[in-house]
Protein backbone atom coordinates (compact mmCIF):
# COMPACT_ATOMS: atom_id res chain seq x y z
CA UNK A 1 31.78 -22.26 34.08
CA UNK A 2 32.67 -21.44 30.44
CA UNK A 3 34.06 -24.89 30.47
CA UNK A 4 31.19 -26.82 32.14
CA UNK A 5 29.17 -25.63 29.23
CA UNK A 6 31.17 -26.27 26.34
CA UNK A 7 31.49 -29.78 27.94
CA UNK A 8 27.77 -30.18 27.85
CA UNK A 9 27.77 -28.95 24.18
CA UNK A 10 29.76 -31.49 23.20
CA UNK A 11 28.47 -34.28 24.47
CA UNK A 12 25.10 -33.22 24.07
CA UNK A 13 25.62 -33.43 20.11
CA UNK A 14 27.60 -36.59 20.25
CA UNK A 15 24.62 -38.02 21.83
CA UNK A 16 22.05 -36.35 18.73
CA UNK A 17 24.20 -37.97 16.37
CA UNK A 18 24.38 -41.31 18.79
CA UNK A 19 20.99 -41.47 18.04
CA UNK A 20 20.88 -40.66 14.35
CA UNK A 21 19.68 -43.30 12.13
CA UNK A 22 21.76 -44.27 8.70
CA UNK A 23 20.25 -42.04 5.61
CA UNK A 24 19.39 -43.22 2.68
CA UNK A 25 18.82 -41.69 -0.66
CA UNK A 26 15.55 -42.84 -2.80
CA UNK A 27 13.81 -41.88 -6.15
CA UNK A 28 10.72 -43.36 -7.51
CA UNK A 29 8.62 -42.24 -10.20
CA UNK A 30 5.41 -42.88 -12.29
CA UNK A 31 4.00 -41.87 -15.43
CA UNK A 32 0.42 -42.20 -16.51
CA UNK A 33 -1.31 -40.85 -20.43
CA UNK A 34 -3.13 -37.51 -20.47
CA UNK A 35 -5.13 -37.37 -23.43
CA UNK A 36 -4.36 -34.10 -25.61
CA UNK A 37 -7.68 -32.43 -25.56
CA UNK A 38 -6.06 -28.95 -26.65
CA UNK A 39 -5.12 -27.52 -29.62
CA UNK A 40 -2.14 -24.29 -29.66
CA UNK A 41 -1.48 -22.63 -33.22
CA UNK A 42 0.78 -20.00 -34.50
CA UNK A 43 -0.15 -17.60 -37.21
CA UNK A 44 1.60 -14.33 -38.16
CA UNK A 45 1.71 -11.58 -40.53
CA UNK A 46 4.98 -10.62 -42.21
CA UNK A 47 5.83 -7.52 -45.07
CA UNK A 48 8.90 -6.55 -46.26
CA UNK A 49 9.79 -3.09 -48.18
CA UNK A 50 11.93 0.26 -47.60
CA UNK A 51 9.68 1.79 -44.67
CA UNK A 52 9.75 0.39 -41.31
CA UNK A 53 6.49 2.92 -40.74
CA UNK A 54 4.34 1.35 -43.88
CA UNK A 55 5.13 -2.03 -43.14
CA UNK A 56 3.79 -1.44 -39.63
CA UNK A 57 0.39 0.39 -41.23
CA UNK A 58 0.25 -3.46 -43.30
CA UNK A 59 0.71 -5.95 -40.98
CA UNK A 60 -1.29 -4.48 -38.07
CA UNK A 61 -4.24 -4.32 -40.39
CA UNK A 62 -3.77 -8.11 -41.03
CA UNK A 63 -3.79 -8.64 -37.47
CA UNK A 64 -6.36 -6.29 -36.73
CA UNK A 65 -8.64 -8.39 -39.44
CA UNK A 66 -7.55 -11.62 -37.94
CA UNK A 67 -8.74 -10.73 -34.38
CA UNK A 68 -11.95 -9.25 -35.79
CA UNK A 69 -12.67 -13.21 -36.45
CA UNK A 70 -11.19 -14.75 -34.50
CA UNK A 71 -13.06 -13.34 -31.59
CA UNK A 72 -15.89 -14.29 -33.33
CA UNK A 73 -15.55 -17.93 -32.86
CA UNK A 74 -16.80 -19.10 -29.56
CA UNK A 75 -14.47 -21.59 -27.30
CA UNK A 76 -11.14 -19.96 -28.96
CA UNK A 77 -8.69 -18.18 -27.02
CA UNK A 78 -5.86 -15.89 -28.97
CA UNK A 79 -3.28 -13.88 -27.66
CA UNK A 80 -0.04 -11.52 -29.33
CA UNK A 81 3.07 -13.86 -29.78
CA UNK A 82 6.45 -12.68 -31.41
CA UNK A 83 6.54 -9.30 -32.54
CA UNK A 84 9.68 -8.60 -34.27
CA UNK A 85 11.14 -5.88 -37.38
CA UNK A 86 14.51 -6.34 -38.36
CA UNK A 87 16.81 -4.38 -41.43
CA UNK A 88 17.45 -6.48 -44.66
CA UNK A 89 20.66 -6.01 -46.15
CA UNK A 90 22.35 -5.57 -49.40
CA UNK A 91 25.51 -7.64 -50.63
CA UNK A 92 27.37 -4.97 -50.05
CA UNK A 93 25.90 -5.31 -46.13
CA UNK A 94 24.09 -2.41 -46.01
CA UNK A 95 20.76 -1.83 -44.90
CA UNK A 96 18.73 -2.26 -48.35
CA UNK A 97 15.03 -2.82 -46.56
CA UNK A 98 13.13 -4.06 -43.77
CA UNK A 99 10.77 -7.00 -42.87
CA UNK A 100 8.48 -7.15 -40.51
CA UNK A 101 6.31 -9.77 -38.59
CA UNK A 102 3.29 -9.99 -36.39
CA UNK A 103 2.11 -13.55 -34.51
CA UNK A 104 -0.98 -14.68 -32.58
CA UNK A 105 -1.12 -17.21 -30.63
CA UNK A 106 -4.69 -19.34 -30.21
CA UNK A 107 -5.91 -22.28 -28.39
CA UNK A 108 -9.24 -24.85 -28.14
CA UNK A 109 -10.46 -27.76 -26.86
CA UNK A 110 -12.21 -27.52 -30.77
CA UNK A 111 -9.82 -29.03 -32.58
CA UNK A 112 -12.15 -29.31 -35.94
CA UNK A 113 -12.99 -25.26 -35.13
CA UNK A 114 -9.43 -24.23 -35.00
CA UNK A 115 -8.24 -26.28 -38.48
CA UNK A 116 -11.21 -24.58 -40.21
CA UNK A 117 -10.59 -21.36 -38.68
CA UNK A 118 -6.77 -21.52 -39.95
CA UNK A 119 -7.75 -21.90 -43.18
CA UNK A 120 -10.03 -18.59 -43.06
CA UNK A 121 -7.07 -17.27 -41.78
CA UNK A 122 -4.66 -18.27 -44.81
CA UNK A 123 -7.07 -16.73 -47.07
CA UNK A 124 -6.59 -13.37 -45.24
CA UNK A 125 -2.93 -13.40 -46.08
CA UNK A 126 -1.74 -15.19 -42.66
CA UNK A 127 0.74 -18.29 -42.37
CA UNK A 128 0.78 -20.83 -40.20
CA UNK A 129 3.97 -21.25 -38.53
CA UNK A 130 3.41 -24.19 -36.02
CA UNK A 131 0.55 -26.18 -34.90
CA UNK A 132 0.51 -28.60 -31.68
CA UNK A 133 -1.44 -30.93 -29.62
CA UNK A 134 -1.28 -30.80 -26.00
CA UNK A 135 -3.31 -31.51 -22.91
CA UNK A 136 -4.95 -28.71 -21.36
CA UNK A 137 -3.89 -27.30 -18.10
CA UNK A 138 -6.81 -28.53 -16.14
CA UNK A 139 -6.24 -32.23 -17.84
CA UNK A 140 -2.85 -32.09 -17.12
CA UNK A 141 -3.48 -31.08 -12.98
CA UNK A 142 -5.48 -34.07 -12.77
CA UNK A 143 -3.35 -36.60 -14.75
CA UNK A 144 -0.30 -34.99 -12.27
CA UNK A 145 -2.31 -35.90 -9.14
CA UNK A 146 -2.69 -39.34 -10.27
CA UNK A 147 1.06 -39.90 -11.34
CA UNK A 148 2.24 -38.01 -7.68
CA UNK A 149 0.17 -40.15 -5.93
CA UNK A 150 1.54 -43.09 -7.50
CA UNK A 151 5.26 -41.96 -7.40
CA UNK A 152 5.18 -41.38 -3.53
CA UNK A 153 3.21 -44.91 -2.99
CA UNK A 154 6.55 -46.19 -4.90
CA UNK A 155 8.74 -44.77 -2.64
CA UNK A 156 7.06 -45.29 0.04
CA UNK A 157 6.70 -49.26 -1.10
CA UNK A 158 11.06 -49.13 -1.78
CA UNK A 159 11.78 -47.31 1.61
CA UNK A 160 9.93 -50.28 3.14
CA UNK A 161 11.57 -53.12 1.17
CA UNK A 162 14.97 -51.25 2.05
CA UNK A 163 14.31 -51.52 6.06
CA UNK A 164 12.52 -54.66 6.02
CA UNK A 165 15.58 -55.97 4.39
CA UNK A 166 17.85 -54.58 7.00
CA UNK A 167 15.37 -54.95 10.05
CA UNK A 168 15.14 -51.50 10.69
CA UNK A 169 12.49 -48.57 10.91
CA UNK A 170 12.43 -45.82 8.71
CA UNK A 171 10.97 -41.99 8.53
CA UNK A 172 11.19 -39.33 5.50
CA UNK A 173 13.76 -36.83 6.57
CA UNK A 174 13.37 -34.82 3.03
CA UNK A 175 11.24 -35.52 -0.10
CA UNK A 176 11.25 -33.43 -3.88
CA UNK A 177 8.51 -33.87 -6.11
CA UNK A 178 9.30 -33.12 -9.46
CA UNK A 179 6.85 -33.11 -12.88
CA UNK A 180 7.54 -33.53 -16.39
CA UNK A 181 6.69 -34.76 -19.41
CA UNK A 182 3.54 -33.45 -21.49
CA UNK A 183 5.51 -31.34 -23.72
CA UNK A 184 2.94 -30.12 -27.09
CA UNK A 185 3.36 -32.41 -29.96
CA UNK A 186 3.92 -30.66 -33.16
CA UNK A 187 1.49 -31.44 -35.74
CA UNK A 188 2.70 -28.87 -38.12
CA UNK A 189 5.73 -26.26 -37.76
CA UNK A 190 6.86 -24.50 -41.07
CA UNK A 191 10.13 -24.19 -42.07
CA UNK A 192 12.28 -20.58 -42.00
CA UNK A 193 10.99 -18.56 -44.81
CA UNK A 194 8.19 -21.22 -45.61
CA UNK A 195 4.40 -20.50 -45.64
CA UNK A 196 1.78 -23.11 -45.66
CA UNK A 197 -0.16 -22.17 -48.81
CA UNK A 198 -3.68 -20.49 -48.31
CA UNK A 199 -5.19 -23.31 -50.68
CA UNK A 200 -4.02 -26.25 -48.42
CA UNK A 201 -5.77 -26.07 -45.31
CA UNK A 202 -4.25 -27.92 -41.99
CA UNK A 203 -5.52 -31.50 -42.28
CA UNK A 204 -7.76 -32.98 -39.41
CA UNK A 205 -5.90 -33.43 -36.58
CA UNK A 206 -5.28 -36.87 -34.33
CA UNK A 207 -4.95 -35.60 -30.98
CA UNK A 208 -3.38 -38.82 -29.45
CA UNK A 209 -2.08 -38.71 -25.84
CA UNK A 210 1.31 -37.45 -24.00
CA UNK A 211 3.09 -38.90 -21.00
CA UNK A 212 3.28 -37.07 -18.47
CA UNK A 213 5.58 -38.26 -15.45
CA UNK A 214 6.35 -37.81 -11.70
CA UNK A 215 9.66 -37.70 -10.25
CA UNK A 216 9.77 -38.34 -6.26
CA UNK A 217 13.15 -38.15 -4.20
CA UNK A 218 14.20 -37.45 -1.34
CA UNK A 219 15.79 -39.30 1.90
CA UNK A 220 15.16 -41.81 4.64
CA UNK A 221 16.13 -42.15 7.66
CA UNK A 222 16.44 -45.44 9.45
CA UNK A 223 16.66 -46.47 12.93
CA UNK A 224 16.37 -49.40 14.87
């Protein structure tokens, strides 16, 4: 009995992979231009002296002033970025101070509001660290939907051209969709112990466009 069934087994999945069509491994993608309609900028805070505690009392009241108008500005969004306080030493590598810094993070559609407001903000003793162009998340869903539905028409189009070629039929046995591409584009990013001057306020900005792309793969499967 034992061996009446193993028999079937067998020959049962002989006959499944009888049947089984070659597989065939496929990419396609597409990229299409998503215009960037959103502005992200860094600014921080940063003291230095011999107590962790007073440098603390400083730079939270430059932040504190900074968010007091900030939020004032309609249509700008901020949040806390890096905090960090870390010992500076002597020569003689011991621990001869202490520096601390404080960053917000804030983003717009209002590109013109944002390079004004960072020049309020220089004035009030903060530096700009970076500044960057991107396409906002609700730009970048749709220009994704376009360049998916273009990758998968792609493979679609060279699964066909495949089996056409060798007069067969063909089904998706697995498919990966993969995005990419509309990484910010820095306008501005200071150097390491470099602060844009309070007097020379960010210059108007060209927002320009990024690329983002669609990666489809996956397999075929083709029969007769």
């Amino acid at each position: 009995m034992k061996k009446s069934l193993l028999t079937l087994l067998v020959g049962s999945l002989f006959a499944a992979m009888a049947q089984a069509g070659a597989l065939v491994d496929l990419s396609a993608e597409a990229s299409r231009p998503a215009a960037n309609d959103m502005v992200r900028a860094s600014v921080y805070s940063e003291a230095s002296g011999k107590s962790p505690a007073e440098l603390a009392q400083r730079v939270n009241a430059d932040i504190a002033e900074a968010l007091k108008l900030i939020r004032s500005k309609t249509g700008i969004s901020v949040k806390s970025g890096q905090q960090s306080t870390y010992p500076v030493y002597s020569q003689g590598q011991k621990i001869d101070g202490w520096r601390m810094r404080s960053e917000l993070v804030l983003e717009s559609k209002d590109q013109g509001s944002v390079s004004e407001l960072l020049g309020k903000l220089q004035q009030m003793r903060l530096a700009v660290s970076d500044v960057s162009l991107l396409p906002s998340p609700e730009t970048r869903r749709k220009v994704e939907d376009e360049a998916t539905r273009e990758a998968i028409q792609a493979f679609q189009s060279r699964a066909a051209v495949i089996a056409q070629q060798l007069g067969k039929s063909w089904k998706i046995k697995l498919l990966n969709v993969q995005q990419g591409g509309g990484r910010p584009q820095p306008m501005y990013r200071a150097a390491r112990g470099m602060v844009m001057a309070a007097e020379a306020a960010p210059a108007p900005l060209e927002a320009g466009e990024s690329l983002v792309t669609t990666n489809v793969s996956g397999q075929i499967e083709l029969a007769d």
